[in-house]
C-alpha atoms as a PDB file:
ATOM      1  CA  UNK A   1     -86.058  20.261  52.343  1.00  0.00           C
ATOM      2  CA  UNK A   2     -87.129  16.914  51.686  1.00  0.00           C
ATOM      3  CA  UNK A   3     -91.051  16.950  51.815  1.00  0.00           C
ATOM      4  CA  UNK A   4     -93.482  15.605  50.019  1.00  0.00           C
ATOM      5  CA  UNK A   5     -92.774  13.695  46.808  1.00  0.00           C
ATOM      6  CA  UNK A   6     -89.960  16.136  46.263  1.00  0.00           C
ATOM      7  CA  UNK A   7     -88.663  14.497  49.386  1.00  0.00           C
ATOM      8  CA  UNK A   8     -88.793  10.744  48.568  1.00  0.00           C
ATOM      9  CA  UNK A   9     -85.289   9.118  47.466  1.00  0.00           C
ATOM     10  CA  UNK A  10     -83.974  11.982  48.368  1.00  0.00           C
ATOM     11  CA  UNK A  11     -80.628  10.056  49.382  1.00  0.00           C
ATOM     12  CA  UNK A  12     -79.948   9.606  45.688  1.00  0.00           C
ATOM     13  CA  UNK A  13     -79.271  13.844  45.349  1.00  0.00           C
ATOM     14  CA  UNK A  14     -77.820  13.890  48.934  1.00  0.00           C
ATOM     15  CA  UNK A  15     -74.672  16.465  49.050  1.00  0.00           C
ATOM     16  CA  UNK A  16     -73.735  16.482  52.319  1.00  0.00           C
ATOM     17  CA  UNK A  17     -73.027  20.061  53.992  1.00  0.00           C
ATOM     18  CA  UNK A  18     -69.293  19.427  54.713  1.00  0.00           C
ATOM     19  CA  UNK A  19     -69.136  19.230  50.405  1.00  0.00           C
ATOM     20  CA  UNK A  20     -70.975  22.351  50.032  1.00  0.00           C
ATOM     21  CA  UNK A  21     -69.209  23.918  53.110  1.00  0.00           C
ATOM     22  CA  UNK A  22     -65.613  23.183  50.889  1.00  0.00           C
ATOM     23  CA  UNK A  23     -66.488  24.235  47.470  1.00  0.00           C
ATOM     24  CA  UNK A  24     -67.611  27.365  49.340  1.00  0.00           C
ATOM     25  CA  UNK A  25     -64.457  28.084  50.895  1.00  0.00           C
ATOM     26  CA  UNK A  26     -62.163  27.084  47.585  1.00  0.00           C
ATOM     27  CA  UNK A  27     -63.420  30.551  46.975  1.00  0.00           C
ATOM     28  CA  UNK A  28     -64.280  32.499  49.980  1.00  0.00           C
ATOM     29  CA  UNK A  29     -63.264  33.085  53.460  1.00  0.00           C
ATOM     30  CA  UNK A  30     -66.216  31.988  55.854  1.00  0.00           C
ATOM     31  CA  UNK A  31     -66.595  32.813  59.182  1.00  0.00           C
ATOM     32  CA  UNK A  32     -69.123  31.802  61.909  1.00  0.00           C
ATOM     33  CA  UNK A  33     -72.354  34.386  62.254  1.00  0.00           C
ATOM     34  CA  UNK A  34     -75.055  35.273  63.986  1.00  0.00           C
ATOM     35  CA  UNK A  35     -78.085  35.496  63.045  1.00  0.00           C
ATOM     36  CA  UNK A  36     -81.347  35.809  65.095  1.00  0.00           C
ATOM     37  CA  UNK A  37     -84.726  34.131  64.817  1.00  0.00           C
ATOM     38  CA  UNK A  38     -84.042  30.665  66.481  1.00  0.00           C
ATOM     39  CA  UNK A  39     -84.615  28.887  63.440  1.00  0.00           C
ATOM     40  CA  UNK A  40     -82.731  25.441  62.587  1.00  0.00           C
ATOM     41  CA  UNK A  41     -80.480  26.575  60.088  1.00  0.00           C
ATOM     42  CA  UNK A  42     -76.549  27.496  61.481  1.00  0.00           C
ATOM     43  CA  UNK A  43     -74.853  30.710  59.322  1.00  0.00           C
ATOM     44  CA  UNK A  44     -71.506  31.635  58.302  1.00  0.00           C
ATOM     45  CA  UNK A  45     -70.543  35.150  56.824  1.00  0.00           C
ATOM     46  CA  UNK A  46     -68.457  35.701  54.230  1.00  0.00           C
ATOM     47  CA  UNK A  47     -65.357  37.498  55.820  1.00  0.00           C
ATOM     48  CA  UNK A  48     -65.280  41.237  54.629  1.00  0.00           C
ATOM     49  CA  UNK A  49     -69.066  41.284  53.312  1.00  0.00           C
ATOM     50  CA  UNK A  50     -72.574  41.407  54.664  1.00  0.00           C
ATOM     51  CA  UNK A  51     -72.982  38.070  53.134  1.00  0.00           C
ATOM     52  CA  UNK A  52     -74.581  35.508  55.713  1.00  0.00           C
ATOM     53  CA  UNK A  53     -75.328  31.715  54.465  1.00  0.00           C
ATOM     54  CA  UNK A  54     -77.817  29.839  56.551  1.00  0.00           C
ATOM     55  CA  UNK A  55     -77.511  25.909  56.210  1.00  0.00           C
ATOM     56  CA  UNK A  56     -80.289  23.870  56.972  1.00  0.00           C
ATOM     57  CA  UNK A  57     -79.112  20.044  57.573  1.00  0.00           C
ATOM     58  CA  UNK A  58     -82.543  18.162  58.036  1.00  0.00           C
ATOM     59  CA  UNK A  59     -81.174  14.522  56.926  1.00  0.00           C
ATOM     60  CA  UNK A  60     -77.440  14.772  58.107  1.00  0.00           C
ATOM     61  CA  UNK A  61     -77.964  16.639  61.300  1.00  0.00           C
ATOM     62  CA  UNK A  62     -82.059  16.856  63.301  1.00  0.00           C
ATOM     63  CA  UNK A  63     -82.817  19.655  64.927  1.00  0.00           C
ATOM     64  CA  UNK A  64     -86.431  18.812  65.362  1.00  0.00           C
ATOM     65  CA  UNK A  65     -86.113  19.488  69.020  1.00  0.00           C
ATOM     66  CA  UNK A  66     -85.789  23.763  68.238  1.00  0.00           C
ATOM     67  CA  UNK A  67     -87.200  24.014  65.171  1.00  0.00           C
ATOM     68  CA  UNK A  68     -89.822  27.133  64.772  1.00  0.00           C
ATOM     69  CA  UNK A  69     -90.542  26.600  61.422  1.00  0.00           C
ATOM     70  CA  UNK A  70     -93.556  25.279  58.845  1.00  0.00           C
ATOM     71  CA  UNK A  71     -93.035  24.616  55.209  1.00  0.00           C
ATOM     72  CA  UNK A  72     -95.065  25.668  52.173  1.00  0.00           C
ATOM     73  CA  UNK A  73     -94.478  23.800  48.814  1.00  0.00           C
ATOM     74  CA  UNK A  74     -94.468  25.107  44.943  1.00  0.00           C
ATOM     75  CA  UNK A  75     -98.033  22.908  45.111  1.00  0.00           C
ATOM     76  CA  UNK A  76     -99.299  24.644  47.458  1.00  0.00           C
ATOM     77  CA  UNK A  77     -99.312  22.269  50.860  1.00  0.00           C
ATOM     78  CA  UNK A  78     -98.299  23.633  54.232  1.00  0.00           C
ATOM     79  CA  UNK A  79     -96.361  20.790  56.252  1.00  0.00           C
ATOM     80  CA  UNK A  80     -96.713  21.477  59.739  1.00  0.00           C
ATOM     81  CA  UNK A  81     -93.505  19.389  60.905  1.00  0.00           C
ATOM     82  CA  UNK A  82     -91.152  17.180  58.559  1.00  0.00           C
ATOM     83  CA  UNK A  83     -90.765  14.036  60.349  1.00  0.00           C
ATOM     84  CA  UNK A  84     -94.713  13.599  60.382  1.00  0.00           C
ATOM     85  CA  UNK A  85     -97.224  13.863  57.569  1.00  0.00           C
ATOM     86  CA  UNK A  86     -99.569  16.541  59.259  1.00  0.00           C
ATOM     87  CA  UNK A  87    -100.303  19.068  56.860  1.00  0.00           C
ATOM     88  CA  UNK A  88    -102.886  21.269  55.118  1.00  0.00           C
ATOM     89  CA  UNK A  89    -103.705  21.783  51.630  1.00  0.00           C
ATOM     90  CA  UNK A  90    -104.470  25.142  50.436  1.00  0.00           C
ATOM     91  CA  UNK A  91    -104.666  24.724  46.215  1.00  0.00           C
ATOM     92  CA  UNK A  92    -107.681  22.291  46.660  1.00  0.00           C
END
C-alpha cells in the first residue's frame, strides 16, 4: 500500500495486478471467491484448495468509495484514509 514515504515513487516498483494475476496462473488454477468483510481487496481461490488470495489494487483500480479499512505502518503511524494525509502517530 503506498503510504507514507514507503509510498512516494511508488510508480517506479509498480507491477500491475494483471502481471501478478498471470505468473499466478502459469502455475495454478484460480477461480473467483468469496470472501466476507466488505473490504477493498477482490479474492480468487486456488481451485481444489482452501487457498483464497485477496488483491488490493489502490493505484490501478480506487475503491475509496467502499473501503472499511485504516492502515498501520512498520513506524508505527495509523493513516486514517490513503488519498489524504490524516493520520496519527503512535511511536512518538
Amino acid at each position: 500500500m503506498p503510504v507514507g514515504e514507503t509510498g512516494r515513487n511508488v510508480m517506479d516498483r509498480f507491477i500491475s495486478l494483471h502481471q501478478v494475476r498471470a505468473e499466478l496462473e502459469k502455475i495454478y488454477e484460480l477461480e473467483p471467491a468469496v470472501m466476507g468483510g466488505g473490504g477493498p481487496a477482490s479474492y480468487v481461490q486456488v481451485k481444489g484448495t482452501a487457498l483464497r488470495i485477496g488483491f488490493i489494487t489502490p493505484i490501478s483500480q480506487h475503491f475509496c468509495a467502499t473501503c472499511n479499512r485504516v492502515r498501520l505502518t512498520a513506524d508505527g503511524t495509523l493513516y486514517l484514509c490513503l488519498g489524504q494525509e490524516h493520520k496519527v502517530e503512535f511511536r512518538p
